[in-house]
Protein backbone atom coordinates (compact mmCIF):
# COMPACT_ATOMS: atom_id res chain seq x y z
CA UNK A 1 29.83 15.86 -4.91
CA UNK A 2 28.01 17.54 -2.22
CA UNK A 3 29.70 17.86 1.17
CA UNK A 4 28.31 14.78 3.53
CA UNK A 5 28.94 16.63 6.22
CA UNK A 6 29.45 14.81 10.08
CA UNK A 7 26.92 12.46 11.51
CA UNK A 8 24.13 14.11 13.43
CA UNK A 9 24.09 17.49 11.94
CA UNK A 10 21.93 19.34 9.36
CA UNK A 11 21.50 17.90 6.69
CA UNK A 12 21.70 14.66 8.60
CA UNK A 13 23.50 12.83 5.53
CA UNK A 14 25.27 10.45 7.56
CA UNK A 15 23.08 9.58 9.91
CA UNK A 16 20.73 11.50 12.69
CA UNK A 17 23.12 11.20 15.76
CA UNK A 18 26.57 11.43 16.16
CA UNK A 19 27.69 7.95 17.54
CA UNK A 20 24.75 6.48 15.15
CA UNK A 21 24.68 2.27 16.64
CA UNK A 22 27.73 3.17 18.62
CA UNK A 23 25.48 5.16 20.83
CA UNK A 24 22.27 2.62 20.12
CA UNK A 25 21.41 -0.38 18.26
CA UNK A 26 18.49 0.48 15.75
CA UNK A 27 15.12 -1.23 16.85
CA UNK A 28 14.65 -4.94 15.98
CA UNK A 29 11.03 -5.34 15.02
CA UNK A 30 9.15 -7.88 13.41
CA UNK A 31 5.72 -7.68 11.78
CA UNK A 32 3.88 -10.07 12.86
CA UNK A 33 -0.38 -10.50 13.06
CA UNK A 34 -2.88 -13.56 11.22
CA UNK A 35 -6.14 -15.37 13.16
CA UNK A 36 -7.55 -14.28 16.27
CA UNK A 37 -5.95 -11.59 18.95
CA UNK A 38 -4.95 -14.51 21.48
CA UNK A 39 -3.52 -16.81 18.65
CA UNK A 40 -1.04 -12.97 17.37
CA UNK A 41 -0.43 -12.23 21.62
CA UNK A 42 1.06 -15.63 22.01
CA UNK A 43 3.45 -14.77 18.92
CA UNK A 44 4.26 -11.23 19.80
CA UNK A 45 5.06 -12.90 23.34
CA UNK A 46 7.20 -15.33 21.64
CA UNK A 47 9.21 -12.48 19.98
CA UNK A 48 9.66 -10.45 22.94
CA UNK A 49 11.47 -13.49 24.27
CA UNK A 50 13.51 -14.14 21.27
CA UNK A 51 14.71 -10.54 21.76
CA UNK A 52 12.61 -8.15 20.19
CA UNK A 53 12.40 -4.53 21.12
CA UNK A 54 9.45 -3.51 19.28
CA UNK A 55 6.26 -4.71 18.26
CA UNK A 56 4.84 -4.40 14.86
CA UNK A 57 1.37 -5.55 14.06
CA UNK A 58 0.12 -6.61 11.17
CA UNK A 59 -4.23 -5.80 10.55
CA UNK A 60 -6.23 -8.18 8.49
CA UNK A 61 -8.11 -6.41 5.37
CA UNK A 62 -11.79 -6.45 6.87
CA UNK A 63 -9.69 -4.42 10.17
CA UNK A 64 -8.01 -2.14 7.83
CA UNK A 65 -10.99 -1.13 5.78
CA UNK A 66 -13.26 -0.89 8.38
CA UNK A 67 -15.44 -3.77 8.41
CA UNK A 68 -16.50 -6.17 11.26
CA UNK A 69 -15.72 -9.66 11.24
CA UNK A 70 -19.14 -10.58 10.62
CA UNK A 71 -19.77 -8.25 7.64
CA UNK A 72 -20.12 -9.77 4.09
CA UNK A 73 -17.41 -8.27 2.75
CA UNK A 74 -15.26 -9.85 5.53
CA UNK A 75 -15.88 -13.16 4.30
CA UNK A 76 -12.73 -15.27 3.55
CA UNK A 77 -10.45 -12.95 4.47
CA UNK A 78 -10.91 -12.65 8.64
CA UNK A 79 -7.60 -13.22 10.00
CA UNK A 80 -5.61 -13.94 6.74
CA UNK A 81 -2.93 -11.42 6.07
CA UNK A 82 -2.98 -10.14 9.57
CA UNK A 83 -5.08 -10.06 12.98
CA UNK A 84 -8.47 -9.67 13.37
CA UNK A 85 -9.59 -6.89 16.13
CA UNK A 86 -13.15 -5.96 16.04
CA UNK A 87 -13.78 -4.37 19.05
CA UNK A 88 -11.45 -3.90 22.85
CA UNK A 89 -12.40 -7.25 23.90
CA UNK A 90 -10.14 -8.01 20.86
CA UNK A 91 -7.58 -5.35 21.22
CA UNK A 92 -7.27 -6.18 25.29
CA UNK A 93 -6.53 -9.90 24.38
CA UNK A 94 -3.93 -9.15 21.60
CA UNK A 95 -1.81 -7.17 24.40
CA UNK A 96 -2.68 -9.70 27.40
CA UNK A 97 -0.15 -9.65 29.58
CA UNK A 98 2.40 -6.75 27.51
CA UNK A 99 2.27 -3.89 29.93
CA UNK A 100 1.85 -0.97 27.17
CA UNK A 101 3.81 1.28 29.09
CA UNK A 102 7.08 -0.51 29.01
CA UNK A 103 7.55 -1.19 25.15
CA UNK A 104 7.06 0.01 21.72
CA UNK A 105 4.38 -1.12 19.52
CA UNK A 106 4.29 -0.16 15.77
CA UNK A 107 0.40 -0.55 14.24
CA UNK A 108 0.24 -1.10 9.90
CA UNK A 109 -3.23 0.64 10.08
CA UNK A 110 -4.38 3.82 7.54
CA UNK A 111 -7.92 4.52 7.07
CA UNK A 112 -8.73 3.19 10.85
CA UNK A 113 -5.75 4.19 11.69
CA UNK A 114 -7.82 6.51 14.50
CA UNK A 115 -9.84 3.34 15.85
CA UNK A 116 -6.90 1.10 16.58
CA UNK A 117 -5.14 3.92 18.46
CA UNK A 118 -7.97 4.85 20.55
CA UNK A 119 -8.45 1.03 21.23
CA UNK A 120 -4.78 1.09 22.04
CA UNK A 121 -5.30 3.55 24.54
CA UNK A 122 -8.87 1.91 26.13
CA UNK A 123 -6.34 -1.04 26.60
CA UNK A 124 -3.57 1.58 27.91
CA UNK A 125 -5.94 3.17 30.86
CA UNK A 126 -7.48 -0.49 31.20
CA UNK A 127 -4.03 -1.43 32.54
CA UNK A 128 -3.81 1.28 34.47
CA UNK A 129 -0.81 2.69 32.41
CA UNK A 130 -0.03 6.74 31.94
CA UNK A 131 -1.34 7.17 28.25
CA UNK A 132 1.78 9.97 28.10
CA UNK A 133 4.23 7.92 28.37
CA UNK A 134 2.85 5.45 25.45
CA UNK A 135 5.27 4.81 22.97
CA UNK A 136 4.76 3.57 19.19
CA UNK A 137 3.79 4.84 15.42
CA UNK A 138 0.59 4.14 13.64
CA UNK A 139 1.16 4.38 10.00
CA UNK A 140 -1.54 6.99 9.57
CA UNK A 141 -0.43 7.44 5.84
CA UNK A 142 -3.76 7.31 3.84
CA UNK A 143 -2.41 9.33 0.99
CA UNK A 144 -0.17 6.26 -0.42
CA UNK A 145 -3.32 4.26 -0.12
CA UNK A 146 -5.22 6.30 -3.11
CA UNK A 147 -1.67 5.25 -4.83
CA UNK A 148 -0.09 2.33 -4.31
CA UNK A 149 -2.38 0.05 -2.00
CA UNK A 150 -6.45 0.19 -2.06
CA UNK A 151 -7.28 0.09 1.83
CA UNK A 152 -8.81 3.47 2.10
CA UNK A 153 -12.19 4.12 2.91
CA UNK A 154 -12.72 7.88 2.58
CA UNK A 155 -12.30 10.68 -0.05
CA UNK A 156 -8.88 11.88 0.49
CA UNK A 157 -9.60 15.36 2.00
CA UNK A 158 -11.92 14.03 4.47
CA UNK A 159 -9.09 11.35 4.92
CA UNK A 160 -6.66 14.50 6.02
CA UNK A 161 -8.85 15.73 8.32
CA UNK A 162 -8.70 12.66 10.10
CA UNK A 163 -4.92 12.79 9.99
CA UNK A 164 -4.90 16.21 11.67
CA UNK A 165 -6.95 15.23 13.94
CA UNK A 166 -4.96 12.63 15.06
CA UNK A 167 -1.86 15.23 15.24
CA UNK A 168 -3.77 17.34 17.28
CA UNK A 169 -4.65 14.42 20.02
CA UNK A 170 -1.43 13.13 20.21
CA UNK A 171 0.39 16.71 20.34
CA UNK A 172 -1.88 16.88 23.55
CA UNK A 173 -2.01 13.47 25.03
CA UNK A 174 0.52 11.43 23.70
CA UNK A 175 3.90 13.28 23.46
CA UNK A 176 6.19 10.43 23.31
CA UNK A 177 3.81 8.97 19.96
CA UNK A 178 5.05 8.97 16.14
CA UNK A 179 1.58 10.14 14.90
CA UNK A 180 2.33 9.04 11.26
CA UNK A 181 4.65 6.83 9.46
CA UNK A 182 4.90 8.32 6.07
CA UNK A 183 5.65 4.99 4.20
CA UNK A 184 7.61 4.78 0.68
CA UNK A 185 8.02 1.45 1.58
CA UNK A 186 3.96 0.19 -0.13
CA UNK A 187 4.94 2.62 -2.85
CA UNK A 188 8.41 0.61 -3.72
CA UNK A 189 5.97 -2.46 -3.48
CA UNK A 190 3.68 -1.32 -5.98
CA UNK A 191 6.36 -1.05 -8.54
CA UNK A 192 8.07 2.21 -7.87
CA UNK A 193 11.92 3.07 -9.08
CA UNK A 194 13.90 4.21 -5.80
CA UNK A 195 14.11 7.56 -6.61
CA UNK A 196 10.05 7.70 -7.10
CA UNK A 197 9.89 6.13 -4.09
CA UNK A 198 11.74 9.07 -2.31
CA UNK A 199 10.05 11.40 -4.30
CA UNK A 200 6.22 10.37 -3.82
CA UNK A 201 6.63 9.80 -0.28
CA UNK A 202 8.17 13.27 0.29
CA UNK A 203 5.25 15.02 -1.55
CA UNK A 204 2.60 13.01 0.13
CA UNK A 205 4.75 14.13 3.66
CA UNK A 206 4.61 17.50 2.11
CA UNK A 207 0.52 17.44 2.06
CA UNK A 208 0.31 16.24 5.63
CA UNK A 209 2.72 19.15 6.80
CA UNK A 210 0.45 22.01 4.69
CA UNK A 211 -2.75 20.18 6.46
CA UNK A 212 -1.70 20.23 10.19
CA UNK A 213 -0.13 23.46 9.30
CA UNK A 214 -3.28 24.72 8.38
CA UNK A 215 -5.09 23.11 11.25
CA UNK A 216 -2.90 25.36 13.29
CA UNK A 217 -0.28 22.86 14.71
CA UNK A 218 3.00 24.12 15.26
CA UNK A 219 5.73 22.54 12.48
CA UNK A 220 8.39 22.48 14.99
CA UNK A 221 6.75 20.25 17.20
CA UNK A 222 4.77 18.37 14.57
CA UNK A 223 8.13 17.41 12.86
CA UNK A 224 9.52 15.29 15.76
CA UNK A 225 6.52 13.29 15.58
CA UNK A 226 6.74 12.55 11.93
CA UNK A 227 8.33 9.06 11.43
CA UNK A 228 8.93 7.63 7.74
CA UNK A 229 8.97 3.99 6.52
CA UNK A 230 11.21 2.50 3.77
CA UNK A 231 11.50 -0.53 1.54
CA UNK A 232 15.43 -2.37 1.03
CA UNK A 233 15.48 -3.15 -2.75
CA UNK A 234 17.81 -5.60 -3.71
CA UNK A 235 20.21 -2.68 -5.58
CA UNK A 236 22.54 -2.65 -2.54
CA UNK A 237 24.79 0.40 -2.94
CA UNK A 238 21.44 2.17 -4.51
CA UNK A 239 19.26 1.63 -1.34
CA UNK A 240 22.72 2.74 0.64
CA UNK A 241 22.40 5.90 -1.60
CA UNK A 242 18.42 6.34 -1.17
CA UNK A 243 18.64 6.28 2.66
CA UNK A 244 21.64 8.84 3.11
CA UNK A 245 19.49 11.16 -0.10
CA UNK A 246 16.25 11.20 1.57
CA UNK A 247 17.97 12.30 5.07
CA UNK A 248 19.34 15.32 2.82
CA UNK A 249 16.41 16.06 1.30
CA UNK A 250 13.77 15.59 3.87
CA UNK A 251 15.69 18.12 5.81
CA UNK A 252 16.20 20.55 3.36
CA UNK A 253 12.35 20.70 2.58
CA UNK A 254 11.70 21.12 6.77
CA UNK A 255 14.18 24.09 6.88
CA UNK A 256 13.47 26.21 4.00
CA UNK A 257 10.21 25.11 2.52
CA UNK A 258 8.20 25.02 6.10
CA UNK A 259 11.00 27.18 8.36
CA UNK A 260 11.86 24.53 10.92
CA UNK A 261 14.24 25.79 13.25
CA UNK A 262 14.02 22.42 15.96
CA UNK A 263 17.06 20.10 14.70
CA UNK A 264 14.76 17.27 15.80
CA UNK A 265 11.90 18.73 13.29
CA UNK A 266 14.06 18.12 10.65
CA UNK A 267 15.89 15.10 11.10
CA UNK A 268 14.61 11.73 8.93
CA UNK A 269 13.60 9.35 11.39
CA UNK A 270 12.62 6.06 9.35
CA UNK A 271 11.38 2.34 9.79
CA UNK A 272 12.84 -0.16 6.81
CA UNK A 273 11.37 -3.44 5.92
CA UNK A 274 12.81 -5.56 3.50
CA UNK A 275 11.52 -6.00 0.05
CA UNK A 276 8.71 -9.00 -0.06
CA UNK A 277 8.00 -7.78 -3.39
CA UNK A 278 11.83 -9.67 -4.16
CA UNK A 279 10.82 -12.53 -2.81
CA UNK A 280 10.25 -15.97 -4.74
CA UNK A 281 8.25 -18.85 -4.22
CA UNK A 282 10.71 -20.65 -6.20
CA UNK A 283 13.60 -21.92 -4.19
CA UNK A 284 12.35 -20.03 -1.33
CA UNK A 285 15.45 -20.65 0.70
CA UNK A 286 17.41 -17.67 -1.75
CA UNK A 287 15.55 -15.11 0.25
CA UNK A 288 17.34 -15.78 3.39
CA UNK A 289 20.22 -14.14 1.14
CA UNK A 290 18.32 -11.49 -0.06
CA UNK A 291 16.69 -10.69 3.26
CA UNK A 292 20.13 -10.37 4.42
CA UNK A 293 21.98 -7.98 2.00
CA UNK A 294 18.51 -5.94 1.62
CA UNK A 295 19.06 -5.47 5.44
CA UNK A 296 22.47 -4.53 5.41
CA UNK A 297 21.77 -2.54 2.84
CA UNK A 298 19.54 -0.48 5.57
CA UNK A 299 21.51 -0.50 8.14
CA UNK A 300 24.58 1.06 6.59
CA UNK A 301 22.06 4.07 5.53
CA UNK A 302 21.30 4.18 8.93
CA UNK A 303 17.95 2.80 9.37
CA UNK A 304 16.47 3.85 13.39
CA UNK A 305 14.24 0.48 13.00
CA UNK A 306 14.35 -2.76 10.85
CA UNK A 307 12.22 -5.84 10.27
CA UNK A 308 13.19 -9.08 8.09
CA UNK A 309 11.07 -10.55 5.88
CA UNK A 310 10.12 -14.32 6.35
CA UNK A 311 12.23 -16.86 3.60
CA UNK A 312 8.44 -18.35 3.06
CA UNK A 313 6.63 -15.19 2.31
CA UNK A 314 5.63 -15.66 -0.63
CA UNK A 315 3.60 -18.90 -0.16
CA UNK A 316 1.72 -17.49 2.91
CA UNK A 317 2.11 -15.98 6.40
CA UNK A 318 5.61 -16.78 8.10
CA UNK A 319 6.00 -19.95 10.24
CA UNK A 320 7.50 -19.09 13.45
CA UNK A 321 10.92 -20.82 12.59
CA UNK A 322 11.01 -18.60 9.60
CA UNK A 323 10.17 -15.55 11.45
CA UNK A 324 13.18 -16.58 14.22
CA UNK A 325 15.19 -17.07 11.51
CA UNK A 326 14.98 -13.42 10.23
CA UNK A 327 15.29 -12.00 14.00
CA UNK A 328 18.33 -13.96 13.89
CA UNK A 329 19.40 -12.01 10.52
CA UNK A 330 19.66 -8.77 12.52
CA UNK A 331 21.01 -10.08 15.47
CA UNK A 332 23.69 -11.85 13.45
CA UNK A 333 24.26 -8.11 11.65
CA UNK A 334 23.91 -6.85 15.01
CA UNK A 335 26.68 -8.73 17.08
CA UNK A 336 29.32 -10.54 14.49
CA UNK A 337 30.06 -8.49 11.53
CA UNK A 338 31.14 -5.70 12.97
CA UNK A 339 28.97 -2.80 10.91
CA UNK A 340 27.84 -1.27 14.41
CA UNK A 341 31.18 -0.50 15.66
CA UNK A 342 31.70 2.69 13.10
CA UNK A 343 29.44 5.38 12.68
CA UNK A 344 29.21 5.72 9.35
CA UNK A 345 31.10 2.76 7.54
CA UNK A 346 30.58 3.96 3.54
CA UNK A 347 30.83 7.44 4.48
CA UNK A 348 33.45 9.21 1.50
CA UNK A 349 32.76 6.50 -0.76
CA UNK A 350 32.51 7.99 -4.24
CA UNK A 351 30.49 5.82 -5.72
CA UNK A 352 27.91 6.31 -2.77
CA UNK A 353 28.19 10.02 -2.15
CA UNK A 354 28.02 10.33 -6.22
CA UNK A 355 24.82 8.00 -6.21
CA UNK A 356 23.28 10.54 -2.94
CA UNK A 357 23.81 13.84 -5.30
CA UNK A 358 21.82 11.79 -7.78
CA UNK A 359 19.12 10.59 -6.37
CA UNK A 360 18.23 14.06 -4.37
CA UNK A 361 18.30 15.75 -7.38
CA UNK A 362 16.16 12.96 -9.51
CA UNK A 363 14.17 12.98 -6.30
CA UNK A 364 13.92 16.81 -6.20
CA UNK A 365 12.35 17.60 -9.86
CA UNK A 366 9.58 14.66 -9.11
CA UNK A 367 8.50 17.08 -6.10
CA UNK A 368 8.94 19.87 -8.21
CA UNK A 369 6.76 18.64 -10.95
CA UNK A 370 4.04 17.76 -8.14
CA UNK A 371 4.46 20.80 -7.07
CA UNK A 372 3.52 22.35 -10.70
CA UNK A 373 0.40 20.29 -10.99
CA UNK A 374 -1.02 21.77 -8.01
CA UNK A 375 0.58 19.43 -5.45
CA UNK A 376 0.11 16.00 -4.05
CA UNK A 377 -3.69 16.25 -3.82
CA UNK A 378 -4.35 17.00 -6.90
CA UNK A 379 -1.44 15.17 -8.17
CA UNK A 380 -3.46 11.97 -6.34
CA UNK A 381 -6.92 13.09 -7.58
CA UNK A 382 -5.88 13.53 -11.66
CA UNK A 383 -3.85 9.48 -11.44
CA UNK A 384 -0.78 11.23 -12.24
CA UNK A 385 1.29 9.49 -9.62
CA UNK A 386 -0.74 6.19 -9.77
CA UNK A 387 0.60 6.06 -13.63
CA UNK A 388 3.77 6.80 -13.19
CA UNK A 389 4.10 4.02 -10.55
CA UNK A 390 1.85 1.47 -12.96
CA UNK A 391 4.72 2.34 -15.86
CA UNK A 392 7.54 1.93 -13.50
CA UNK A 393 6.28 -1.46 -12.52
CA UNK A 394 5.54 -2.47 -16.17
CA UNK A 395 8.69 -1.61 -17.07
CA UNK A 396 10.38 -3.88 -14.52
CA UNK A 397 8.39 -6.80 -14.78
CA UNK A 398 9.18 -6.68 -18.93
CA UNK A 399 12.94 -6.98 -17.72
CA UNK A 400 12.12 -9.66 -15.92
CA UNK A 401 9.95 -11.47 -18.42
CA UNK A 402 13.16 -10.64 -21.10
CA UNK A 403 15.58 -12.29 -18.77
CA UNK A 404 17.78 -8.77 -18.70
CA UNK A 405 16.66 -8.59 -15.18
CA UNK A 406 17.99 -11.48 -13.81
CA UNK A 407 15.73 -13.35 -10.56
CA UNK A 408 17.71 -16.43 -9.64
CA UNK A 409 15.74 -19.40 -9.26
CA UNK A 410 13.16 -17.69 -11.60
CA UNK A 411 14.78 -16.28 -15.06
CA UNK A 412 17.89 -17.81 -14.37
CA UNK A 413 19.74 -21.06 -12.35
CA UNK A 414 16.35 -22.59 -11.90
CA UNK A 415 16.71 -25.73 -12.34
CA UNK A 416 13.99 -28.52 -10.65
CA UNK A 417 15.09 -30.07 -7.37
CA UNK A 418 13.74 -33.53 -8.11
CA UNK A 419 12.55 -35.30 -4.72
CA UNK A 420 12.66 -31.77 -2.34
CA UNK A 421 9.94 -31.18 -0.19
CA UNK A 422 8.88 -28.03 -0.23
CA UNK A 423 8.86 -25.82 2.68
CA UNK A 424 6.04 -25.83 5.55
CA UNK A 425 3.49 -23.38 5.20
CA UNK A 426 1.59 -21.13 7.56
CA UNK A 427 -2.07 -22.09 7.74
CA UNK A 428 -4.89 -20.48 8.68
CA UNK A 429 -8.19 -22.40 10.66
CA UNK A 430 -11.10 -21.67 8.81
CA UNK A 431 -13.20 -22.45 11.65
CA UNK A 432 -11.17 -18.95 13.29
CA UNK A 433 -13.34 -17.12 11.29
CA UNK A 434 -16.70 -18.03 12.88
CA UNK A 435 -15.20 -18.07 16.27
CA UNK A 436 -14.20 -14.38 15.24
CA UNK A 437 -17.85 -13.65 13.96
CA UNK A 438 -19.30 -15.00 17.16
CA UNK A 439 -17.07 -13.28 19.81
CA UNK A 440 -18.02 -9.55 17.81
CA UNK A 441 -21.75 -10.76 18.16
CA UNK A 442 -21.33 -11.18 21.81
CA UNK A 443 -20.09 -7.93 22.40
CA UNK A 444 -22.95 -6.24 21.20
CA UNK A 445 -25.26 -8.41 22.78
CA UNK A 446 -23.60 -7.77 26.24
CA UNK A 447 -23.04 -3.86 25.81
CA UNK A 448 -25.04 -1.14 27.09
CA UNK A 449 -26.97 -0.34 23.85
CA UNK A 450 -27.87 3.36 25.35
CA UNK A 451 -24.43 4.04 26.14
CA UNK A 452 -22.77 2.73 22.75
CA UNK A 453 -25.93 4.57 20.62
CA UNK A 454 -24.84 8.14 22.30
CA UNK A 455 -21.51 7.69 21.60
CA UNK A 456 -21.96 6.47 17.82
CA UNK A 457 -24.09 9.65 17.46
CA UNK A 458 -21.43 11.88 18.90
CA UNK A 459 -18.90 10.38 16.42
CA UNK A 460 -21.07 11.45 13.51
CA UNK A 461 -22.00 14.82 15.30
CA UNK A 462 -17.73 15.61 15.64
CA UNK A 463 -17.24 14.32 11.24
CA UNK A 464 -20.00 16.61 10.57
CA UNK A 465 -18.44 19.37 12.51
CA UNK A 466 -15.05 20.62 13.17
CA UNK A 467 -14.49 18.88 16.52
CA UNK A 468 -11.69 17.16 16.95
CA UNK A 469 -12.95 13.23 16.38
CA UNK A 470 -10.29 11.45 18.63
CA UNK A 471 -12.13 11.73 21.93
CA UNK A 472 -15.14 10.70 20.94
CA UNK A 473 -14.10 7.83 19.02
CA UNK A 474 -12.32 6.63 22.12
CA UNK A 475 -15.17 7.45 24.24
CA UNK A 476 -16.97 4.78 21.51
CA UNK A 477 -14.42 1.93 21.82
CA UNK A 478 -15.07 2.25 25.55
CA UNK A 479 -18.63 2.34 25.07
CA UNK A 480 -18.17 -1.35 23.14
CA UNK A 481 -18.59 0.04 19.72
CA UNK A 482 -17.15 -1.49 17.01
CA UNK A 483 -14.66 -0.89 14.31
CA UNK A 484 -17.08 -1.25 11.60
CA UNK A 485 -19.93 0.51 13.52
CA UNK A 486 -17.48 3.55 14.37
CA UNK A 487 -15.91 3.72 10.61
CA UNK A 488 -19.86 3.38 9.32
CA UNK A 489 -20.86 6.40 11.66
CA UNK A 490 -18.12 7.96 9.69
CA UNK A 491 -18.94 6.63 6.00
CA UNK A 492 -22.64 8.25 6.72
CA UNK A 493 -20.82 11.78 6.81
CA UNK A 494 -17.76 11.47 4.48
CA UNK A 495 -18.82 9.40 1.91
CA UNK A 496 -16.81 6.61 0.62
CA UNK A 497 -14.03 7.51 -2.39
CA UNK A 498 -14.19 5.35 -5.73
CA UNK A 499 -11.16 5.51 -7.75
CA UNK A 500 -12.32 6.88 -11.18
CA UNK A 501 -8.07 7.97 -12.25
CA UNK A 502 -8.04 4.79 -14.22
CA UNK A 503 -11.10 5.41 -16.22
């Protein structure tokens, strides 16, 4: 077995500083978005006072794939899987009364991942705050879109030029900002095995690193910006494993495949949610137990961030006494069993360390393979990773199906509970939808049209040239435009990508 070294340095095995929770308590988000922007503000409030230090917020589809509220193919689905922001009317109510200076907001958002952070930053100098001293992530990750979720709008190398872009702003103006959360965590959703999940996320962090690289960014400072985001599978000493492996590895590719000398630039910095894919709409009350050891499961591989998954989420959106209730999960972790108190508590185990080795070096020929077929790119552009990921998942859901995957309260134990009411689910108002579609009409009817027409122009002007786009997409959100009208100034340059890998 490979030495583990000590906690905090190189290659970060057991954990990115010394003292670990001794020193500081990992972050206690929760993900949390659905309706309208004041219905999602009155819930993040809610959480804040519950004892949340982070916010995490969750886009609805039409947001994430850059249409307006009001567009056609928004119908049905304004507000449903997260909130609706249109415009900075939208994006100022959602953070009414949370001074954006004083806490730490994590944003779910890819292809406008650009948009929402310049709105986030109209609402910033709105409240007067210094936009330096913003802290937060936005996912940014639009190469795991092409593979394991859909919500991209662009062809993927026009996509990474957005991405830089974003570096490049942020290296500038907003030091204290993760400008990307490379996520394995959609990837291990979509059906992955843990070691794929390590693996494609890696080469897909590898392709951002050549592209900012390129675009002249230095990979010292770049690399303490990078941020990383997780899944916690329900193979407990596993996902212990995966965590401590990809700390290994992650370094190992910053130091000798892009010559990071900053220890910062090549520590694993990651966000871990548990696994919703796990959870069962049968006898939904077993995923408090699985939220719970997938969790622990994190947090002994040294997670820097962590949110629970809702018991009801798989029958809809979480009520707010099942989103308490997994706040409470941490907090219970947290304070009464005692994990927190040692800095590494499976450090030397030999099944663990044994299961590390493995998985870095599973993890390692993936990459290398990528690497082989012309790299992640390409890799994306020929289906190769899409298929291994559609095999994986096949392959997992036939165990289940054969019962040699056991899901209890599905395949096995699940019996009927004559007489049991089933559990309260989160609704959404259809009428929320029309009020939505009627406050984004408003707001063009009230804006300056002059103003908001120069500044869609200069957006289109910056895509078609080599400009960086971030200033003059904020300079749009300020000037009332849209997220669909800003994303459709873009679409008339870039094009929009149709996945043909399945063909």
């Amino acid at each position: 077995m490979a030495d583990p070294g000590f906690p905090g340095e190189f290659p970060y095995t057991r954990g990115i500083q010394p003292t670990m929770y001794r020193g500081r308590l990992w972050t206690m988000r929760q993900y949390a978005g659905f309706g309208t922007a004041a219905e999602s503000n009155a819930r993040y409030r809610y959480l804040l006072a519950q004892g949340v230090s982070g916010l995490s917020v969750a886009f609805d589809l039409p947001t994430q794939m850059g249409y307006d509220s009001d567009h056609l193919l928004a119908q049905g689905e304004v507000g449903r899987v997260g909130v609706a922001i249109d415009s900075l009317e939208d994006m100022a109510a959602l953070f009414d009364d949370i001074p954006l200076d004083q806490v730490s907001t994590s944003m779910t958002i890819n292809a406008t991942a650009a948009i929402l952070l310049s709105l986030y930053i109209a609402v910033a100098r709105r409240q007067g705050a210094d936009i330096a001293r913003l802290s937060g992530t936005i996912q940014n990750d639009i190469l795991k879109e092409y593979v394991a979720r859909g919500t991209y709008i662009y062809p993927p190398r026009a996509s990474l030029r957005i991405v830089t872009d974003i570096f490049a702003f942020c290296e500038r103006e907003l030091p204290q900002w993760n400008t990307i959360s490379i996520s394995g965590y959609h990837i291990r959703e979509a059906g992955s095995t843990a070691v794929q999940e390590v693996a494609f996320t890696f080469a897909n962090g590898i392709a951002y690193v050549e592209a900012a690289l390129d675009a002249g960014l230095d990979v010292n400072q770049l690399g303490q910006r990078l941020s990383f985001f997780f899944n916690a599978h329900n193979s407990f000493l596993e996902e212990i494993a995966k965590f401590r492996a990809a700390r290994r590895l992650w370094a190992t590719i910053m130091r000798d495949r892009f010559g990071a000398t900053n220890p910062r630039a090549m520590q694993l910095r990651f966000h871990t949610q548990t696994a919703g894919s796990t959870l069962t709409a049968q006898q939904p009350d077993n995923n408090i137990v699985r939220v719970a050891v997938q969790a622990m499961a994190a947090i002994l591989g040294g997670t820097q961030s962590l949110h629970c998954n809702g018991r009801d989420e798989a029958l809809g959106l979480p009520t707010t006494d099942a989103a308490r209730l997994a706040l409470r999960t941490q907090q219970i972790i947290a304070a009464e069993t005692g994990v927190a108190n040692t800095v590494d508590p499976v450090g030397g185990s030999f099944a663990i360390e044994a299961m590390t080795d493995e998985i870095e070096a599973a993890a390692s020929a993936i990459i290398a393979r990528i690497d082989s077929a012309g790299g992640t790119l390409a890799a994306i552009e020929a289906g190769m990773i899409q298929r291994d990921i559609q095999d994986s998942a096949y392959r997992a859901q036939q165990a289940i199906d054969a019962g040699t995957a056991v899901v209890v309260g599905v395949n096995r134990f699940a019996e009927g509970q004559p007489g049991a009411a089933g559990p309260e689910v989160f609704e959404i108002d259809p009428e929320l939808e029309r009020q939505q579609c009627a406050r984004v009409q408003a707001v063009r009817s009230a804006r300056d049209h002059d103003l908001w027409r120069a500044s869609i122009e200069a957006v289109s002007a910056a895509a078609r040239g080599s400009d960086n786009l971030m200033p003059r997409i904020i300079a749009a959100v300020e000037a009332q435009a849209t997220v669909g009208e800003i994303s459709d100034a873009m679409r008339g340059v870039f094009g929009e990508f149709r996945d043909t890998s399945a063909a």
